[in-house]
Protein backbone atom coordinates (compact mmCIF):
# COMPACT_ATOMS: atom_id res chain seq x y z
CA UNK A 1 -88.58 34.71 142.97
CA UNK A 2 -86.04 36.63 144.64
CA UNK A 3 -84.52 34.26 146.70
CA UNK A 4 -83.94 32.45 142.92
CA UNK A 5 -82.57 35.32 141.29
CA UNK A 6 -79.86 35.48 144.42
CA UNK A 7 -79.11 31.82 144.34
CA UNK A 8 -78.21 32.25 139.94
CA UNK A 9 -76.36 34.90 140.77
CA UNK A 10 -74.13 33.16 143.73
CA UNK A 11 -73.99 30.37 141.90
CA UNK A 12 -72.59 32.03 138.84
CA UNK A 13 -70.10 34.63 141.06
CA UNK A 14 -68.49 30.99 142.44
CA UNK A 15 -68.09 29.55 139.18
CA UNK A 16 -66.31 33.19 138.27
CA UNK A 17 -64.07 32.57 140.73
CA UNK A 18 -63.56 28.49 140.47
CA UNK A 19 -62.39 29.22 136.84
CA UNK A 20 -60.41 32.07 137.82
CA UNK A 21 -58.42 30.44 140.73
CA UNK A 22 -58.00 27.34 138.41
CA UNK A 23 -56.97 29.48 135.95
CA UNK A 24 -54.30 31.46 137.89
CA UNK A 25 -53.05 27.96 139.86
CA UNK A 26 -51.80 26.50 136.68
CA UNK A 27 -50.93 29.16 133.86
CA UNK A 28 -48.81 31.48 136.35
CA UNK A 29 -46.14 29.28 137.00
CA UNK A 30 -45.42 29.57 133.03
CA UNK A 31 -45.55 33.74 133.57
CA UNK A 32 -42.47 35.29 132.02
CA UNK A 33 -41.36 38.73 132.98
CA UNK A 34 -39.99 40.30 129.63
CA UNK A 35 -37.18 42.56 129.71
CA UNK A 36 -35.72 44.48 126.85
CA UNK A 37 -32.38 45.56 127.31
CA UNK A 38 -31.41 48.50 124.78
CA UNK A 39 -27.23 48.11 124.63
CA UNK A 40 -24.22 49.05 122.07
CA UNK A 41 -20.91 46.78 122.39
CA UNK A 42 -18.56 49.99 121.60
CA UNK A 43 -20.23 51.60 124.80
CA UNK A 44 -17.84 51.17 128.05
CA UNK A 45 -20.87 51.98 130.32
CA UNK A 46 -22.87 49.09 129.11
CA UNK A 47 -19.79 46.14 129.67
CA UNK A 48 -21.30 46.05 133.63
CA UNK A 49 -24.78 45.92 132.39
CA UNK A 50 -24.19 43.63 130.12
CA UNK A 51 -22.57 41.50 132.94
CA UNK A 52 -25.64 41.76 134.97
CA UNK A 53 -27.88 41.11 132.49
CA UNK A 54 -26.15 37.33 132.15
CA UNK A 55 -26.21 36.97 135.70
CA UNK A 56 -29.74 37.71 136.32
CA UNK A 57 -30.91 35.49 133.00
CA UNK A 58 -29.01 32.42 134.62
CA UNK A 59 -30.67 33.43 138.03
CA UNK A 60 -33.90 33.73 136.54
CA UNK A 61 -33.48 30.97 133.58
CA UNK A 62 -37.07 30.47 131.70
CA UNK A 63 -39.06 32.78 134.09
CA UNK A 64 -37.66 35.61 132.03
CA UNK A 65 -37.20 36.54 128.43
CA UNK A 66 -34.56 39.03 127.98
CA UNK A 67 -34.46 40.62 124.72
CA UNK A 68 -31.32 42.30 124.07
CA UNK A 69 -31.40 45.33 121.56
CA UNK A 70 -28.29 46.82 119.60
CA UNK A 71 -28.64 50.44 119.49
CA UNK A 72 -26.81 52.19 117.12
CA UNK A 73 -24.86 55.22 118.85
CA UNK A 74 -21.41 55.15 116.71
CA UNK A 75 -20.77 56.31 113.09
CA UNK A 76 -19.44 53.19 111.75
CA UNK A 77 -22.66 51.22 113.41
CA UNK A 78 -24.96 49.47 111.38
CA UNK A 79 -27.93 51.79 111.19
CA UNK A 80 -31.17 50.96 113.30
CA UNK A 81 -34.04 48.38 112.11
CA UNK A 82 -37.32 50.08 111.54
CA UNK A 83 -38.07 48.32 114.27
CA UNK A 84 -35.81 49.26 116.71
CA UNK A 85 -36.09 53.06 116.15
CA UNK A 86 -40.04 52.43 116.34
CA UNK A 87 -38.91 50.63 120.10
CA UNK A 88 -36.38 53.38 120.74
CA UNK A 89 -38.91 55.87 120.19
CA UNK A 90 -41.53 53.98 121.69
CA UNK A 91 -39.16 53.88 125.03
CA UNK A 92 -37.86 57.32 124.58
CA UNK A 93 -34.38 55.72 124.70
CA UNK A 94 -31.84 58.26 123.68
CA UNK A 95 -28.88 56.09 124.98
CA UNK A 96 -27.61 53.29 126.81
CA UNK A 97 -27.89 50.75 128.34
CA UNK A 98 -31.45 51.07 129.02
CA UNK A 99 -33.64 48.39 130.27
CA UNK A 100 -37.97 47.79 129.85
CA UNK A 101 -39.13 45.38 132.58
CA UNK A 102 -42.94 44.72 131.45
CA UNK A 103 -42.97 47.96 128.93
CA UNK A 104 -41.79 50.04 132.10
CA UNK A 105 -38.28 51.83 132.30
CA UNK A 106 -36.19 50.63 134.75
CA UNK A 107 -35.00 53.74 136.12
CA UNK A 108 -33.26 52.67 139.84
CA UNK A 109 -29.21 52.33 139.72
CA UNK A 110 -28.61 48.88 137.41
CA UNK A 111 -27.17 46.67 140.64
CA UNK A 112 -28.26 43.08 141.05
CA UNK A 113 -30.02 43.40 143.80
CA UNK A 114 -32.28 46.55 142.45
CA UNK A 115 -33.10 44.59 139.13
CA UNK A 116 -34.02 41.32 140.95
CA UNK A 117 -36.37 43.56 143.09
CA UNK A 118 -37.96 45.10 140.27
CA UNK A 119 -38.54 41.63 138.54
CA UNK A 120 -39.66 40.19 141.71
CA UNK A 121 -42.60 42.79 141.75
CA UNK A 122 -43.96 41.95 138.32
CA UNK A 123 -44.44 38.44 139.32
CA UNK A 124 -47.93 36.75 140.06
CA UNK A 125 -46.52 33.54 141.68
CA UNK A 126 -42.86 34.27 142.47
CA UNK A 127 -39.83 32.87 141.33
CA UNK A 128 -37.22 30.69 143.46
CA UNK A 129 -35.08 33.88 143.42
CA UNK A 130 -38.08 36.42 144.43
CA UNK A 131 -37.98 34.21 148.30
């Protein structure tokens, strides 16, 4: 009876992880990193980031989403969404630029390299770029 009860049960664990492998061979390769990039166009500090944002969307093409997210900073700016002072809040984002890789602040200095790296890490199956 025992013997049975450990077969079920090894039987069942490989079928766990059957389904599970299966599962992770062919829906990671469709994984997207999302990004949300907080930014103002008035703001002279954000005209690098915004630079580097385009770079690493062409590097990255369809394995990212970038969302980008007027802030407004200036008097004569259109006033925030609801929504975006529920994400500024949400983020704690006082100013910019500011960028969310996977809901986490990116908070190393905004170079190339450095962002690449932190995308890198949130992939599963890595990208072309990650190797």
């Amino acid at each position: 009876m025992a013997h049975k009860r450990k077969t079920k049960i090894k039987i069942k664990v490989g079928i766990v992880l059957t389904v599970s492998l299966i599962i992770l061979l062919f829906f990671t390769p469709y994984q997207k990193i999302r990004i949300i990039y907080f930014t103002n166009s008035k703001c002279l500090l954000t005209v690098q980031t915004d630079r580097l944002i385009e770079e690493i969307k062409n590097d990255f093409g369809n394995r990212i989403y970038v969302r980008e997210i007027e802030v407004s900073m200036y008097e004569d700016d259109p006033q925030n969404t609801e929504e975006v002072k529920q994400l500024r809040q949400e983020y704690q984002v006082f100013g910019v630029p500011v960028i969310i890789i996977n809901g986490k602040e990116f908070t190393r200095e905004f170079t190339k390299n450095n962002l690449e790296q932190e995308i890198c890490k949130n992939f599963i199956v890595k990208s072309e770029v990650c190797q």
